[in-house]
Each structure stands twice: as structure tokens, then as C-alpha cells.
PDB file of N, CA and C in Angstrom:
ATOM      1  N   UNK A   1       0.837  -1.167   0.000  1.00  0.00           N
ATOM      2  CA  UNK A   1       0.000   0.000   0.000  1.00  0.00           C
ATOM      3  C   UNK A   1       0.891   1.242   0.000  1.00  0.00           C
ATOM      4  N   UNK A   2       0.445   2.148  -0.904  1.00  0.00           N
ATOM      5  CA  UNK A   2       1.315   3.684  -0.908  1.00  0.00           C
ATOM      6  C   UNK A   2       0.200   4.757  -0.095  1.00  0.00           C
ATOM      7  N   UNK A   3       0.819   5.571   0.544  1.00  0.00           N
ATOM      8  CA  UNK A   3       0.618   6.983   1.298  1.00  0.00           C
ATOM      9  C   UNK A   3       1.194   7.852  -0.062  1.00  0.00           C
ATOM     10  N   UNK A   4       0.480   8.604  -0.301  1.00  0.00           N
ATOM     11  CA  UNK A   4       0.980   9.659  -1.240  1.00  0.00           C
ATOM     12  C   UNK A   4       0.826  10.665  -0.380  1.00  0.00           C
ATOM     13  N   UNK A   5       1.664  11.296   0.388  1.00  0.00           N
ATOM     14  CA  UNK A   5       0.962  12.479   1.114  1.00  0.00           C
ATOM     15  C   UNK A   5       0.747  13.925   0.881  1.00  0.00           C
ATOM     16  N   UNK A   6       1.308  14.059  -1.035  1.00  0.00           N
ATOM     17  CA  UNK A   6       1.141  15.216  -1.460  1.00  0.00           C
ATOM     18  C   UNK A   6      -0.534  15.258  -1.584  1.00  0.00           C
ATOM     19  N   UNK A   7      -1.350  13.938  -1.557  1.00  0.00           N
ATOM     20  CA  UNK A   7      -2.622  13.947  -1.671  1.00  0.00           C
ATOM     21  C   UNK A   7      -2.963  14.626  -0.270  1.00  0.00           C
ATOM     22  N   UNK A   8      -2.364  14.394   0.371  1.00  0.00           N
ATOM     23  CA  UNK A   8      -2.574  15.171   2.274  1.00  0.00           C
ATOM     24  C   UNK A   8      -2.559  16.862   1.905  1.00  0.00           C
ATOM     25  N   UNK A   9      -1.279  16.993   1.609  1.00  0.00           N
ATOM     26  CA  UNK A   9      -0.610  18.165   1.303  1.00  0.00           C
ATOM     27  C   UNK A   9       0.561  18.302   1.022  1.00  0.00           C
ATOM     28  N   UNK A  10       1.070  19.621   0.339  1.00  0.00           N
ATOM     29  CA  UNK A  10       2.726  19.509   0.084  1.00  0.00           C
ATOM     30  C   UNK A  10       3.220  20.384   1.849  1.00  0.00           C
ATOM     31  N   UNK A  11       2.429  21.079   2.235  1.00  0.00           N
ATOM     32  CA  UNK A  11       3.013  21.711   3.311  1.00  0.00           C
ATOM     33  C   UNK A  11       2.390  21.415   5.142  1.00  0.00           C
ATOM     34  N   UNK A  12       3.280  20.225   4.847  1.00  0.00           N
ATOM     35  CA  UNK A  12       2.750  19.708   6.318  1.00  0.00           C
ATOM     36  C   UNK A  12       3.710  20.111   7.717  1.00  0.00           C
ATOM     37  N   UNK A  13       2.756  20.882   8.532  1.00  0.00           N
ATOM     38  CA  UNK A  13       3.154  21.258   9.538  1.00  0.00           C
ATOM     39  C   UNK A  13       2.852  21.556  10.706  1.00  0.00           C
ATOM     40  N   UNK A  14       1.856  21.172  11.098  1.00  0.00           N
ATOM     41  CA  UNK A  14       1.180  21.779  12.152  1.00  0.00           C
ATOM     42  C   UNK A  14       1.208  20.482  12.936  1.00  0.00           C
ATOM     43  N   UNK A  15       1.170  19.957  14.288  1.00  0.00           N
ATOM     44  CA  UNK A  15       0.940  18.585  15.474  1.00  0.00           C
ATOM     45  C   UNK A  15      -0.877  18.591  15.002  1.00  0.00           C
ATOM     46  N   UNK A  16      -1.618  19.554  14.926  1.00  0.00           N
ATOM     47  CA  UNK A  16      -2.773  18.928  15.155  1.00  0.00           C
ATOM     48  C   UNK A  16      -3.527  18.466  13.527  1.00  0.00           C
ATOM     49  N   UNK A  17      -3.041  19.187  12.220  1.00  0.00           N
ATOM     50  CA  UNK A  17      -3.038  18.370  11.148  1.00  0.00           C
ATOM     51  C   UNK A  17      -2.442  17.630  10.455  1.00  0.00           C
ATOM     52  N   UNK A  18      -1.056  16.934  11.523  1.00  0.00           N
ATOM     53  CA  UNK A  18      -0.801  15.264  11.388  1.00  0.00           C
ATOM     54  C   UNK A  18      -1.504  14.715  12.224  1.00  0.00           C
ATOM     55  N   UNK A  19      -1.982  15.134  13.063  1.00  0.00           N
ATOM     56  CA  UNK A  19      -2.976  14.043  14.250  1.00  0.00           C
ATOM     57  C   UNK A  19      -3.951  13.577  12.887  1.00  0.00           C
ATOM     58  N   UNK A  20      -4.563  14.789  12.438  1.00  0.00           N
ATOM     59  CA  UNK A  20      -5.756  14.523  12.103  1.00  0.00           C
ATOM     60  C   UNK A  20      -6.039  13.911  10.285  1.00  0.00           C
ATOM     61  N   UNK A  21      -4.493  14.043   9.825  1.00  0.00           N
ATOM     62  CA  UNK A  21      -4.107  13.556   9.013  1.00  0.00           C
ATOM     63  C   UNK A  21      -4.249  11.909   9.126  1.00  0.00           C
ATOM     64  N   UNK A  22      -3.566  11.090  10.117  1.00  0.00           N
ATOM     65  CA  UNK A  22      -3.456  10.245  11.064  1.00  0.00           C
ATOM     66  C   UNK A  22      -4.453   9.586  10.966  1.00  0.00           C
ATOM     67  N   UNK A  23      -5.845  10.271  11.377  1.00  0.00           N
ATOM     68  CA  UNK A  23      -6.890   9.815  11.707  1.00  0.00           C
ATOM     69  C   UNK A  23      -7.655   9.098  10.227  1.00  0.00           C
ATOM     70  N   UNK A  24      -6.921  10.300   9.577  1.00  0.00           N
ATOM     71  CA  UNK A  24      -8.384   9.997   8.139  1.00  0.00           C
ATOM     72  C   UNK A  24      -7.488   8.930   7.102  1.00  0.00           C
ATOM     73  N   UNK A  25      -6.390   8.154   7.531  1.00  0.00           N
ATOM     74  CA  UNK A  25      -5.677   7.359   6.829  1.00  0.00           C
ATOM     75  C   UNK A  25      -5.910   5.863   7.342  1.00  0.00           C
ATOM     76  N   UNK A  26      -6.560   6.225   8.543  1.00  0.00           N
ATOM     77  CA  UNK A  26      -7.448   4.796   9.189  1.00  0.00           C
ATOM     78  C   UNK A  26      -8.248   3.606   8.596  1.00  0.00           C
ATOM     79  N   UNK A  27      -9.283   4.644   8.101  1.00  0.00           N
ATOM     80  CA  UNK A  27     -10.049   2.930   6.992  1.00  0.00           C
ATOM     81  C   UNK A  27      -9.393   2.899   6.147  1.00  0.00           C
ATOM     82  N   UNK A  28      -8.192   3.330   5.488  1.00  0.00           N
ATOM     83  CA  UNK A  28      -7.786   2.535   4.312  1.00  0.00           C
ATOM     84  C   UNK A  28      -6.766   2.005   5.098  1.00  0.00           C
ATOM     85  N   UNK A  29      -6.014   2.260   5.763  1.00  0.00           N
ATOM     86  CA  UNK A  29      -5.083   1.364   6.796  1.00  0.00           C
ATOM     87  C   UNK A  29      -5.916  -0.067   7.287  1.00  0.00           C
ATOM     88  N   UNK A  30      -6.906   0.298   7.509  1.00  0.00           N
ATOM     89  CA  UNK A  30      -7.513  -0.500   7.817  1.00  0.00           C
ATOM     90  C   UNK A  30      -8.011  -2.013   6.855  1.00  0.00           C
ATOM     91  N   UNK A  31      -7.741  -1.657   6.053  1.00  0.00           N
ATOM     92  CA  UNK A  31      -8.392  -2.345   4.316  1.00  0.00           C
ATOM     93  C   UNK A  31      -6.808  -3.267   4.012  1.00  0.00           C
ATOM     94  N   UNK A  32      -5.844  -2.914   4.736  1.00  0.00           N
ATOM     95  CA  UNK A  32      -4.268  -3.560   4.450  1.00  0.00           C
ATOM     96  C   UNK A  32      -4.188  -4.811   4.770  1.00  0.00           C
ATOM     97  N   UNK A  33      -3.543  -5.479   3.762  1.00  0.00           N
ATOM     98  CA  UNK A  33      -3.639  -7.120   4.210  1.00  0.00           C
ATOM     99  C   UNK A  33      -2.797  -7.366   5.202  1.00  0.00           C
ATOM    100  N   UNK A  34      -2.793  -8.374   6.194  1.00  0.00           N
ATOM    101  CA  UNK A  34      -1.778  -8.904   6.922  1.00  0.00           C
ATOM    102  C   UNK A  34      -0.737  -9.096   6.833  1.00  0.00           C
ATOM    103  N   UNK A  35       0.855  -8.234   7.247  1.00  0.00           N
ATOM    104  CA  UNK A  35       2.186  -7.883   6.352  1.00  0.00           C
ATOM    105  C   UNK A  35       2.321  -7.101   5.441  1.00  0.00           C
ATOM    106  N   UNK A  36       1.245  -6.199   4.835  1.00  0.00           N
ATOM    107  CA  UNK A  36       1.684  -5.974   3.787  1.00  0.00           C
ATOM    108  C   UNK A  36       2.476  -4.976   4.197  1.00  0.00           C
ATOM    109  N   UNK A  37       3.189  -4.170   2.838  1.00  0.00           N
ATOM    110  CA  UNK A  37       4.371  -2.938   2.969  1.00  0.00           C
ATOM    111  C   UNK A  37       3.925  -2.246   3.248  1.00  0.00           C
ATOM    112  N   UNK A  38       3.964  -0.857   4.013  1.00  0.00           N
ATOM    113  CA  UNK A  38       2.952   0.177   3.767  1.00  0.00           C
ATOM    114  C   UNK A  38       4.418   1.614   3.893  1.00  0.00           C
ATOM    115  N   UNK A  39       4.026   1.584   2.435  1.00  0.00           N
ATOM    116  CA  UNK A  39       4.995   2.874   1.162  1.00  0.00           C
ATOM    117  C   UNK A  39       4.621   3.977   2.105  1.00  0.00           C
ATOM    118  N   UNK A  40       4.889   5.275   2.552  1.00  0.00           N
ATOM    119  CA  UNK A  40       5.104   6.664   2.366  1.00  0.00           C
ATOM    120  C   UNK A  40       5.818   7.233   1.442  1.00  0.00           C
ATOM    121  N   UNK A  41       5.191   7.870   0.767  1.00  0.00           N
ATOM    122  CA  UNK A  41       5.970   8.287  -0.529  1.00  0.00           C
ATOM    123  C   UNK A  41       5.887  10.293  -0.414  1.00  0.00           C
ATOM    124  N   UNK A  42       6.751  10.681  -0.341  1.00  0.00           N
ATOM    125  CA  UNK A  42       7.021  11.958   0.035  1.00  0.00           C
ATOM    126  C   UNK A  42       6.817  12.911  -1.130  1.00  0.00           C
ATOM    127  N   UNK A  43       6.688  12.467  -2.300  1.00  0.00           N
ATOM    128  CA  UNK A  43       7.242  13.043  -3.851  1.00  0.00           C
ATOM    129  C   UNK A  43       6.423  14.496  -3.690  1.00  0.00           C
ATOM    130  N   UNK A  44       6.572  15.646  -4.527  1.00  0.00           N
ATOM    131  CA  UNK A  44       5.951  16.358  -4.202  1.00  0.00           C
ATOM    132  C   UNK A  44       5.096  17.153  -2.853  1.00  0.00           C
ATOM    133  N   UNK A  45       6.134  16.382  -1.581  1.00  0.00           N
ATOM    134  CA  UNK A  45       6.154  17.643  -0.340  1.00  0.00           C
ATOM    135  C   UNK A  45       7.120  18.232  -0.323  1.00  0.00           C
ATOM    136  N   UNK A  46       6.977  20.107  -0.163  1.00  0.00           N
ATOM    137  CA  UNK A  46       7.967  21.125  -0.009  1.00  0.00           C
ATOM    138  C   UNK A  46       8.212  21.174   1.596  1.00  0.00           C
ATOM    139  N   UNK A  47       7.565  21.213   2.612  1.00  0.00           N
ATOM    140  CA  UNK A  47       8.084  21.516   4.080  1.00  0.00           C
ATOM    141  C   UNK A  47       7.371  20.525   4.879  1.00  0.00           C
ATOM    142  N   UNK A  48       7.881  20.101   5.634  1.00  0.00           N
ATOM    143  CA  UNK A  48       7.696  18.626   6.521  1.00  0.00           C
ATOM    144  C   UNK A  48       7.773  18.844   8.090  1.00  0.00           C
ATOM    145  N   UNK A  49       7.675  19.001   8.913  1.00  0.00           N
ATOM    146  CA  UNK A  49       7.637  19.519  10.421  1.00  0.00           C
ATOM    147  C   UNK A  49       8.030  18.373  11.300  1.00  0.00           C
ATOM    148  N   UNK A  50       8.826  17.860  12.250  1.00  0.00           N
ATOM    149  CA  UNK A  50       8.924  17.308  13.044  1.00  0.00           C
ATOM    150  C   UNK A  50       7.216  17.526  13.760  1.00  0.00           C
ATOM    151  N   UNK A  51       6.711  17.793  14.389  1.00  0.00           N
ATOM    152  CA  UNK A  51       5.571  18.059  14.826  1.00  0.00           C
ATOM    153  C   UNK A  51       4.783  17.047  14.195  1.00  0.00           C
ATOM    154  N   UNK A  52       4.254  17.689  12.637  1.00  0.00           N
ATOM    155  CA  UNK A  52       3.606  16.745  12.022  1.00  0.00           C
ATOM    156  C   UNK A  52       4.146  15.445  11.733  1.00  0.00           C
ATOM    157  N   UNK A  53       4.988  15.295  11.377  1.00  0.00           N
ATOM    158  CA  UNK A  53       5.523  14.116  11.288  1.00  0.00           C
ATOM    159  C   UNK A  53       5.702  13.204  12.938  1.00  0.00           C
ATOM    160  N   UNK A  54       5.996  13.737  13.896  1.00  0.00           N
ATOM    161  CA  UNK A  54       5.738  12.554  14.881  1.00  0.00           C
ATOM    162  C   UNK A  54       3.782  12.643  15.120  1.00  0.00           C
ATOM    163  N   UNK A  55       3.373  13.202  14.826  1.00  0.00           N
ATOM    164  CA  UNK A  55       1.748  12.738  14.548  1.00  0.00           C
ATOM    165  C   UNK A  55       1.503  11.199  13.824  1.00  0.00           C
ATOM    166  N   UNK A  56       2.216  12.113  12.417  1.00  0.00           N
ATOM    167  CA  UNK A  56       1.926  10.853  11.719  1.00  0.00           C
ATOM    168  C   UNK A  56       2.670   9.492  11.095  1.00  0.00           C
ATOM    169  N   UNK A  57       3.301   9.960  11.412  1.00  0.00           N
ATOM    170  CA  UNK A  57       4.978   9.065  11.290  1.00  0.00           C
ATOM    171  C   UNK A  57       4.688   8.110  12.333  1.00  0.00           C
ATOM    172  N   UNK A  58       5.115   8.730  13.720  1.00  0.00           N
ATOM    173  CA  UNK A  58       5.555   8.122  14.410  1.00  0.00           C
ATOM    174  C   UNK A  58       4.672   6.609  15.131  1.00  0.00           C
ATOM    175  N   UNK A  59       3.169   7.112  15.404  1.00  0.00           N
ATOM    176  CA  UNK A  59       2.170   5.845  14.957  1.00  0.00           C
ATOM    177  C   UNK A  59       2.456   4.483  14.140  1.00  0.00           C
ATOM    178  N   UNK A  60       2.795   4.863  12.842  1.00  0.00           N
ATOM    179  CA  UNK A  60       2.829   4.391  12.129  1.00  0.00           C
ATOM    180  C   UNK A  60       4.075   3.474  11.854  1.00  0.00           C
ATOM    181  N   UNK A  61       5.008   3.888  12.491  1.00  0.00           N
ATOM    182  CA  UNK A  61       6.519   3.218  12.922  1.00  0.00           C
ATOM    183  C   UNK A  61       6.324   2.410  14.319  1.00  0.00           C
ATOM    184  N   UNK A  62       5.302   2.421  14.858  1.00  0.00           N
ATOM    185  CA  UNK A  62       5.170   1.931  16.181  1.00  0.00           C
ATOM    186  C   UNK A  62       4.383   0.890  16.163  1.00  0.00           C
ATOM    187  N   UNK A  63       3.012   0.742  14.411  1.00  0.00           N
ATOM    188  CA  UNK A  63       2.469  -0.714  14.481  1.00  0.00           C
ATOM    189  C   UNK A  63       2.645  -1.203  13.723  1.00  0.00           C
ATOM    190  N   UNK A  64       3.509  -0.333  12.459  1.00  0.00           N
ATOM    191  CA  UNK A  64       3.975  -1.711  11.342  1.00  0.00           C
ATOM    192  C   UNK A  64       5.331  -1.561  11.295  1.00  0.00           C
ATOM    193  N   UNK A  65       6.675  -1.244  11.746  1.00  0.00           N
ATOM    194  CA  UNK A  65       7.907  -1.125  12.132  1.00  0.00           C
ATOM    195  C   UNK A  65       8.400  -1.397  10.990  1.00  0.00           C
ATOM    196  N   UNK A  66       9.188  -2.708  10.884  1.00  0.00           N
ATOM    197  CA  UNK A  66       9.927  -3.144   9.350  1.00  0.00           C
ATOM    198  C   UNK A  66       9.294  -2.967   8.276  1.00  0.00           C
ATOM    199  N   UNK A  67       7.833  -2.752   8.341  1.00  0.00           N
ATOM    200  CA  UNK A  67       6.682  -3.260   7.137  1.00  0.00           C
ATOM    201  C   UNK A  67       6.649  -1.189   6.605  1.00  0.00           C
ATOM    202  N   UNK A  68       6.905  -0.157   7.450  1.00  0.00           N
ATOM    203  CA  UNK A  68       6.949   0.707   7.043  1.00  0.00           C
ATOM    204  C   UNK A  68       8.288   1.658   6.124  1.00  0.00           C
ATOM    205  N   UNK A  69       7.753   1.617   4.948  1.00  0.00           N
ATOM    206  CA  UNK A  69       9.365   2.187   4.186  1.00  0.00           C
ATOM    207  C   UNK A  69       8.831   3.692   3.549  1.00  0.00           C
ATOM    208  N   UNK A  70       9.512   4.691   3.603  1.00  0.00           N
ATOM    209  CA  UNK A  70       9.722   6.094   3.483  1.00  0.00           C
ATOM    210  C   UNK A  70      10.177   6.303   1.825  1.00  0.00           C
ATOM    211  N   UNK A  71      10.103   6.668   1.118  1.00  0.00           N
ATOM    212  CA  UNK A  71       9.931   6.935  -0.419  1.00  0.00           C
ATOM    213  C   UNK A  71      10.357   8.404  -0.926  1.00  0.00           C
ATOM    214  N   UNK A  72      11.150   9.021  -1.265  1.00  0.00           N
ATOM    215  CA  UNK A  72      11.416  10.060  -1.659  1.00  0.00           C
ATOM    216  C   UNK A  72      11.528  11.229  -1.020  1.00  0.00           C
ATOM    217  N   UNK A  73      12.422  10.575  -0.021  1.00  0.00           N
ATOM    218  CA  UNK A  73      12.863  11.579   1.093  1.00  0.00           C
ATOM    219  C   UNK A  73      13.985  12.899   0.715  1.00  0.00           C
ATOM    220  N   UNK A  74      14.485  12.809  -0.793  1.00  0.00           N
ATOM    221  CA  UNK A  74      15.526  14.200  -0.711  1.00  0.00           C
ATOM    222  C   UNK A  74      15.323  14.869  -0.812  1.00  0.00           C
ATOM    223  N   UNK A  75      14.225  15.598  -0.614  1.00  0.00           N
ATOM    224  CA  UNK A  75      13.277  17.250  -0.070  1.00  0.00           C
ATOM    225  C   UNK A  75      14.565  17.460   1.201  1.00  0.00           C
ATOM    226  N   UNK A  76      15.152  18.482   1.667  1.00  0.00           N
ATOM    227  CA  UNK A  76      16.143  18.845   2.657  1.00  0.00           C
ATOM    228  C   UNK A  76      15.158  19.121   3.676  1.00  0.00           C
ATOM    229  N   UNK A  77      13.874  19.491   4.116  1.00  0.00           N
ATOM    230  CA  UNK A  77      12.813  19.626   4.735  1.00  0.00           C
ATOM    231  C   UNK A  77      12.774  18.484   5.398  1.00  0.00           C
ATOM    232  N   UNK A  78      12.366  17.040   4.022  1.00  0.00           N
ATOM    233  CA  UNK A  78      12.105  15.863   4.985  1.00  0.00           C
ATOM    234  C   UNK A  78      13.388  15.138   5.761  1.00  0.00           C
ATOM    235  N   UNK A  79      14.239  15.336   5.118  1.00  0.00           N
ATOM    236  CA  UNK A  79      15.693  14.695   5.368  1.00  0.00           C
ATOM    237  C   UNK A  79      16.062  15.234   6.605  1.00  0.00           C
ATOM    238  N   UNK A  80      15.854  16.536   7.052  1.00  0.00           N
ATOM    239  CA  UNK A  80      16.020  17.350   8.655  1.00  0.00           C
ATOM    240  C   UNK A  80      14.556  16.666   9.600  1.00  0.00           C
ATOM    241  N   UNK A  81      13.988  16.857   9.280  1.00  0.00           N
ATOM    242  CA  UNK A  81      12.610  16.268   9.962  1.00  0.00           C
ATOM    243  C   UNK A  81      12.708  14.683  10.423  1.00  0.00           C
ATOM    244  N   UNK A  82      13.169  13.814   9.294  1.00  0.00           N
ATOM    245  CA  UNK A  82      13.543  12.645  10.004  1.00  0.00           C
ATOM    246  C   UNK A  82      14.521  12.262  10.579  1.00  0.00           C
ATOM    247  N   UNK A  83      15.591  13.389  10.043  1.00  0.00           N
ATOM    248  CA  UNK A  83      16.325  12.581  11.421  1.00  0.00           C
ATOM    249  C   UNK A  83      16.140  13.303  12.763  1.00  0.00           C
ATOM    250  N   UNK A  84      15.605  14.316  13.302  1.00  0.00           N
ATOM    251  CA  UNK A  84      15.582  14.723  14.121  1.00  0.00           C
ATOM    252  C   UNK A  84      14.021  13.743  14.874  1.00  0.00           C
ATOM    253  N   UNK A  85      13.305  13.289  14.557  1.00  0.00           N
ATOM    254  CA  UNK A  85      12.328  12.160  14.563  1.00  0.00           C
ATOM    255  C   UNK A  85      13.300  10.723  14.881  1.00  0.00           C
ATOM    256  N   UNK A  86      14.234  10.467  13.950  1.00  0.00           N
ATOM    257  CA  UNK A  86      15.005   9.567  14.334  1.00  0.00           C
ATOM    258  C   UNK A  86      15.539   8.858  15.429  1.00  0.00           C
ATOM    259  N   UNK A  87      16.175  10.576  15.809  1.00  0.00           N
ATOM    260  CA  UNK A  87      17.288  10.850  17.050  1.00  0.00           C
ATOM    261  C   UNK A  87      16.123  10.711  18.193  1.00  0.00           C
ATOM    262  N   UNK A  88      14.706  11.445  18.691  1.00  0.00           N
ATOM    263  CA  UNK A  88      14.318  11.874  19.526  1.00  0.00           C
ATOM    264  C   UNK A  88      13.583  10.636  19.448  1.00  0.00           C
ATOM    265  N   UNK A  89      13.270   9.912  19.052  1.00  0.00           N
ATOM    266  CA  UNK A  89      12.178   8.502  19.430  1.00  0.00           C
ATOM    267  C   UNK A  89      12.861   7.355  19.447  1.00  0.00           C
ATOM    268  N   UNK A  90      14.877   7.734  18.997  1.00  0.00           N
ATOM    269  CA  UNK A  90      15.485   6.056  19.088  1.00  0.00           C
ATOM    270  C   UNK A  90      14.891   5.058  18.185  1.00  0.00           C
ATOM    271  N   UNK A  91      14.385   5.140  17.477  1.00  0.00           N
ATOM    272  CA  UNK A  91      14.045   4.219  16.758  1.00  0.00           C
ATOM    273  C   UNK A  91      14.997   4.712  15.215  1.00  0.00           C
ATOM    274  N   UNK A  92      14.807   3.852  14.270  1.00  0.00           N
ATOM    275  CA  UNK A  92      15.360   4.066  12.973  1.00  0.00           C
ATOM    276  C   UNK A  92      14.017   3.908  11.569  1.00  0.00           C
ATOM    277  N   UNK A  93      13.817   4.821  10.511  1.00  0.00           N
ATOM    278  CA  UNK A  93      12.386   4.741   9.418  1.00  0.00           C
ATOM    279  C   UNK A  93      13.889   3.894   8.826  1.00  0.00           C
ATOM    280  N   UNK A  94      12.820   2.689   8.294  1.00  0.00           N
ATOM    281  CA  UNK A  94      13.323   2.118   6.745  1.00  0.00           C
ATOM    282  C   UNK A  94      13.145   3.096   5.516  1.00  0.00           C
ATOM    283  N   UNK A  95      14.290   3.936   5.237  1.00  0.00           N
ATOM    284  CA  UNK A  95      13.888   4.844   4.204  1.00  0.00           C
ATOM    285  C   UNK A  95      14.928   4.000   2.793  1.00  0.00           C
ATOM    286  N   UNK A  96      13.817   4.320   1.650  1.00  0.00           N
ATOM    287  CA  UNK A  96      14.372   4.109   0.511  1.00  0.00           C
ATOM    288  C   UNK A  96      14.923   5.086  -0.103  1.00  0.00           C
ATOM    289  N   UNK A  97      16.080   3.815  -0.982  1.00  0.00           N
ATOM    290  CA  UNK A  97      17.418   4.806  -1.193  1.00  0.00           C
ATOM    291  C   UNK A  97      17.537   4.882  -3.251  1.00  0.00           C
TER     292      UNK A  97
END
């Protein structure tokens, strides 16, 4: 399954519209087969927020872990955003290279 999140927006930033971002990615999260991959694909976002991103990121690294891979992260926006997400939750995103 792919996340396109330029379909979200290109300018994600705010804690309470990744919460709510979060929220409305539910029934189709929900619709995911057992294991499957589940893509974030970044293509077409300009600014990325630590904020928003541990909204919606960080969830999402917490119930499908290995099964979650990151997609077109060389925006310098997202590339600062995750690793500072990285560093502060100890954990590591499977990002594609």
C-alpha cells in the first residue's frame, strides 16, 4: 500500500493536522492485508515539520515497524525532519534509497 501524502498536502506542519491527518488514513489502513508494505511516498512535499511528522509518522513506525518504508525523502525539509524524529524517538524509518 502507498501513502501519497502530497494527496494530504505539500506543506505539512502543524501537530494537530498530522494528528488529524493520522486519523483519516485509518479505513484505508484498515483495508491492508496482513504484512503488507505500507509505502510513504514523500514526492511532491515542499516543508515537513517534526511536529507533524511525529503525529503521523511516528504511529505508524510503532504498528507496522519493518513493514513501514519512506519513499522520496531528498526534499532537505524531509531529510532534517527525520532525522531529528530519528534521534528523539530512538528508533530508525526504513527509508528508501
Amino acid at each position: 500500500m502507498i501513502i501519497e501524502l502530497k494527496k494530504i498536502g505539500t506543506t505539512l506542519i502543524s501537530r494537530q493536522t498530522g494528528k488529524e491527518a493520522f486519523l483519516a488514513i485509518q479505513p484505508v489502513l484498515k483495508n491492508s492485508k496482513r504484512g503488507e508494505i505500507i509505502e510513504v511516498d514523500f514526492k511532491g512535499v515542499s516543508t515537513f515539520s517534526p511536529s507533524w511528522g511525529d503525529e503521523f509518522l511516528t504511529p505508524l513506525l510503532n504498528k507496522y515497524g519493518k513493514k513501514l518504508i519512506l519513499k522520496n525523502t531528498n526534499n532537505p525539509s524531509v531529510k532534517i525532519t527525520l532525522e531529528i524524529l530519528q534521534e528523539s524517538l530512538n528508533k530508525k524509518f526504513d527509508i528508501e534509497k
